[in-house]
Protein backbone atom coordinates (compact mmCIF):
# COMPACT_ATOMS: atom_id res chain seq x y z
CA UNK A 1 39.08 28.21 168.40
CA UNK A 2 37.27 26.77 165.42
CA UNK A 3 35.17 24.51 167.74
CA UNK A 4 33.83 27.29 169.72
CA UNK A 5 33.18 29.25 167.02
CA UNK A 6 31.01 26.59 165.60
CA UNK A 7 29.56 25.59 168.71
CA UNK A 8 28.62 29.05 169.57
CA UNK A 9 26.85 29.19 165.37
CA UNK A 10 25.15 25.93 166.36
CA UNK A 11 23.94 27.63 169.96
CA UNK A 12 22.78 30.56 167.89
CA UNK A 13 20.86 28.94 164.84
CA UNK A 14 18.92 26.81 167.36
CA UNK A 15 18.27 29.91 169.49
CA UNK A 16 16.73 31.65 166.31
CA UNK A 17 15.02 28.88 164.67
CA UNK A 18 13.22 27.30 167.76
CA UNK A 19 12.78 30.15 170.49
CA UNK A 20 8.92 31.81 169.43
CA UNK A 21 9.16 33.88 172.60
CA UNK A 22 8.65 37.47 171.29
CA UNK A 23 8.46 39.99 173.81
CA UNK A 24 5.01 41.45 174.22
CA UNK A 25 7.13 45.03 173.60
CA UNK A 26 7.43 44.16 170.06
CA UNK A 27 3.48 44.70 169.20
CA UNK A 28 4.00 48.73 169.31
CA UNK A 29 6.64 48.19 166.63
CA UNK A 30 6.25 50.77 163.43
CA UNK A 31 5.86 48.38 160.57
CA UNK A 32 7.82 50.12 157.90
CA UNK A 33 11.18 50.16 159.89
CA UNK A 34 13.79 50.64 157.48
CA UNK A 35 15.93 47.45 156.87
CA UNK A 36 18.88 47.19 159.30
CA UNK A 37 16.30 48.02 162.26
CA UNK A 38 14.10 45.22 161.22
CA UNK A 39 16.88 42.34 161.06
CA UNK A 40 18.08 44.10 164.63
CA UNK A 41 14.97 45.12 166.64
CA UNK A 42 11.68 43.75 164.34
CA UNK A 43 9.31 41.26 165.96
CA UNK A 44 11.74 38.97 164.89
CA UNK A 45 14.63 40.75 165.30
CA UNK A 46 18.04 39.61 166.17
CA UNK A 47 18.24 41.50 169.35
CA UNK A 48 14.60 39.93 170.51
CA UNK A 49 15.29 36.73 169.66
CA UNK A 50 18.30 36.76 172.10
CA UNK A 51 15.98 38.81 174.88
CA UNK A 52 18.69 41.37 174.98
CA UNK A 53 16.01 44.37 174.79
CA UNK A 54 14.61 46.68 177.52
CA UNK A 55 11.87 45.63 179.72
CA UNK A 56 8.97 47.23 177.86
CA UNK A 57 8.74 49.35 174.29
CA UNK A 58 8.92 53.04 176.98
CA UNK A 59 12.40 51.82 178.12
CA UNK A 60 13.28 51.20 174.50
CA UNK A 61 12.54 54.52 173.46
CA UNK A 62 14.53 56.12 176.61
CA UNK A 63 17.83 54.09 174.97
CA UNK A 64 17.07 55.11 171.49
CA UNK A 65 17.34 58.80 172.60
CA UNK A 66 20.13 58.06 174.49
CA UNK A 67 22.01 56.05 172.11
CA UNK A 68 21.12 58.69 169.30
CA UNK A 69 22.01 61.95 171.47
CA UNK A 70 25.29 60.40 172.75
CA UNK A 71 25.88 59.40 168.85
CA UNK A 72 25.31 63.20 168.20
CA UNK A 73 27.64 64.36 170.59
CA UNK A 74 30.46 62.29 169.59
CA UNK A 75 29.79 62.74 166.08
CA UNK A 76 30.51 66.75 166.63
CA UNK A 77 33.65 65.52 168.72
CA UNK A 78 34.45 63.34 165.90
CA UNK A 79 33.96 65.89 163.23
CA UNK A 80 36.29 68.64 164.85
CA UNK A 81 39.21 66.24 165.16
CA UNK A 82 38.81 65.30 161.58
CA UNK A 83 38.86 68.50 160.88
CA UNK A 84 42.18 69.36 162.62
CA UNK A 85 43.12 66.15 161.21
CA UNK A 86 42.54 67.51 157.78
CA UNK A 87 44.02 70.61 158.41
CA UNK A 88 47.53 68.82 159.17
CA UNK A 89 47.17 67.04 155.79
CA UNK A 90 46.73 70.06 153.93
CA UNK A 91 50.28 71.29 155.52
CA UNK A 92 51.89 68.24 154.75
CA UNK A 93 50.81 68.53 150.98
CA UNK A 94 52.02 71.77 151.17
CA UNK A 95 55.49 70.77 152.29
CA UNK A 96 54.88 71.15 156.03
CA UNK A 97 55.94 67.49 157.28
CA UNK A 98 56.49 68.33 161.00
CA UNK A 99 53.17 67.21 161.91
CA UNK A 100 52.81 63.80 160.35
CA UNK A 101 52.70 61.55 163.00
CA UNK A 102 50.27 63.55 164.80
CA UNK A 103 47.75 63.51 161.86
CA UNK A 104 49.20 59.63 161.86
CA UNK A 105 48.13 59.28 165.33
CA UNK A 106 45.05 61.56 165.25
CA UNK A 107 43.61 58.47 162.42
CA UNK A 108 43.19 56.18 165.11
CA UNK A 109 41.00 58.14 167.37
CA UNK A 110 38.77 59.84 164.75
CA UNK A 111 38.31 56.68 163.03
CA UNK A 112 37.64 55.21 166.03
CA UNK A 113 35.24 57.64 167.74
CA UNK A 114 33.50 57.80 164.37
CA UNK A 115 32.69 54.29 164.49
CA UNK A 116 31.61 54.13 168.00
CA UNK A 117 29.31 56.90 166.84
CA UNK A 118 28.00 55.03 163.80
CA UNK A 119 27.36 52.11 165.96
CA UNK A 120 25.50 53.81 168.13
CA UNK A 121 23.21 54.75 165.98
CA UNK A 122 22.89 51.65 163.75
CA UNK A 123 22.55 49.51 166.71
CA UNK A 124 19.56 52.16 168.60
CA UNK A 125 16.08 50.86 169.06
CA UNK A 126 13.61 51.51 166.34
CA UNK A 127 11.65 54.62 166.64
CA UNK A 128 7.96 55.35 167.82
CA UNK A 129 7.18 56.10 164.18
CA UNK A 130 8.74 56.28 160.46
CA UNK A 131 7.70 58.40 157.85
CA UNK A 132 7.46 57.77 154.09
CA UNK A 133 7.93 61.07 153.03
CA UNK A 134 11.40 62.62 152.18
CA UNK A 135 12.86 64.36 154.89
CA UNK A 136 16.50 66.25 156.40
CA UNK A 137 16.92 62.99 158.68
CA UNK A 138 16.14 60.72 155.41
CA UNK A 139 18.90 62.58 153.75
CA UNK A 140 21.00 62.31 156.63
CA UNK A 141 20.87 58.43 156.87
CA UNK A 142 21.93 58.19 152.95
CA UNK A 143 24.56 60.74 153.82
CA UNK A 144 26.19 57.98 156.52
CA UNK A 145 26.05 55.37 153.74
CA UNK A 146 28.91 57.88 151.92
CA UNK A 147 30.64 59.14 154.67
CA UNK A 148 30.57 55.81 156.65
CA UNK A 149 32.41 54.27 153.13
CA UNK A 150 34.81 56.71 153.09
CA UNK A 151 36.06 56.31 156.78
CA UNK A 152 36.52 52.47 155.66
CA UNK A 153 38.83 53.21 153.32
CA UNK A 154 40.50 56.59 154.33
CA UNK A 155 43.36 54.32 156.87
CA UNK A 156 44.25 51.71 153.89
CA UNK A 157 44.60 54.93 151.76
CA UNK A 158 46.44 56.54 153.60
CA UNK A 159 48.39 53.62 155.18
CA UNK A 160 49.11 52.68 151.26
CA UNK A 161 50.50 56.44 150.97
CA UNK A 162 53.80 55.27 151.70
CA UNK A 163 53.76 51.92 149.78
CA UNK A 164 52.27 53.47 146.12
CA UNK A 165 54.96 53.50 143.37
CA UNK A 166 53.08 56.68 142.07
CA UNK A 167 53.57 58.53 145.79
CA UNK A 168 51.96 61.76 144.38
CA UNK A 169 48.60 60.10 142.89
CA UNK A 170 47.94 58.33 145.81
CA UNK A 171 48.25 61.09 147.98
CA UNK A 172 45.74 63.34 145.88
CA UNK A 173 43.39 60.14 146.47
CA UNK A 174 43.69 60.22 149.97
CA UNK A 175 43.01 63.71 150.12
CA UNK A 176 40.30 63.74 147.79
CA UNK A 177 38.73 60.39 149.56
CA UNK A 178 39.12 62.52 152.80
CA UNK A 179 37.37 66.22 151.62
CA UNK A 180 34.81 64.41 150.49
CA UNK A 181 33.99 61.96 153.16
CA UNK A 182 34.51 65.25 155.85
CA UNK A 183 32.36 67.10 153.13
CA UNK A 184 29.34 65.03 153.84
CA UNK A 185 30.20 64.51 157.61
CA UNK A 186 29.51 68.25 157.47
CA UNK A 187 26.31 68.41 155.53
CA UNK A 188 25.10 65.40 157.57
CA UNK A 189 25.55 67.49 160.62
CA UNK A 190 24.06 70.52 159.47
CA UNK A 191 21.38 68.49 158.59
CA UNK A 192 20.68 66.78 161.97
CA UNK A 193 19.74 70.33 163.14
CA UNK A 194 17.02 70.85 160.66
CA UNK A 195 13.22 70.39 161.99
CA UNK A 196 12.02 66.87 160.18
């Protein structure tokens, strides 16, 4: 397993370091892409050095609004079931435990959907343009960097509910971990429907 791993590392070093074949898409590239699109899609972008980009830049921009309208449908999705999610939790604190392995259960699919969702639109082609100035979708993206952090760590809290020696301070972590994190899902959202 090691062996492949580093023969694939090799494969891939060699791939970026020799291969100058840039796609002639990549000349209608904004130059002020913010950072994680540059490293993926940029002239010299991970995703060009490995030709696995559209045809031309028209077909790129027909997956970025798929990618990015499919993220915003499953991000609603994702935000309802967290909600429900949340709602259970708020019984259990309140004594209610009927429901906990549903909102057990109900972890794996909003954490999942929420990261297909994130990829989605982390991984999307770079847009036709970027703007400098300070806008409802520049708030949004430093929104995800908060919500995104609290869906990392929301399962080990959680999971580490039932291992704490203090069972009530961990639980008020979770929960406050969790409002917050849903609390700028929300805002994000709300956001996402503003004209930029």
């Amino acid at each position: 397993m090691v062996k492949v791993n580093a023969t694939l590392l090799s494969y891939i070093f060699f791939f970026f370091i020799f291969n100058k074949n840039i796609n002639a898409q990549s000349k209608n590239i904004p130059e002020n892409l913010p950072f994680h699109t540059k490293i993926l899609w940029g002239e010299n972008g991970i995703f060009r050095k490995i030709n696995f980009v559209p045809k031309d830049r028209n077909a790129e921009l027909r997956l970025r609004v798929k990618m990015l309208q499919l993220h915003q449908k499953l991000s609603l999705g994702t935000m309802f079931l967290f909600g429900y999610q949340s709602y259970l939790g708020n019984q259990m604190m309140n004594g209610n435990y009927s429901k906990h392995d549903l909102h057990s259960s109900l972890s794996r699919y909003v954490w999942s959907s929420y990261m297909i969702s994130a990829g989605l639109s982390y991984l999307a082609p770079p847009a036709l343009k970027y703007s400098k100035r300070k806008d409802s979708m520049t708030l949004h993206r430093y929104l995800s960097w908060f919500h995104f952090s609290g869906m990392a760590i929301i399962p080990y809290l959680g999971y580490n509910i039932h291992n704490a020696p203090d069972y009530d301070n961990a639980v008020k972590i979770h929960q406050k971990v969790a409002v917050g994190t849903f609390s700028c899902m929300l805002i994000s959202a709300f956001l996402s429907f503003l004209p930029y």
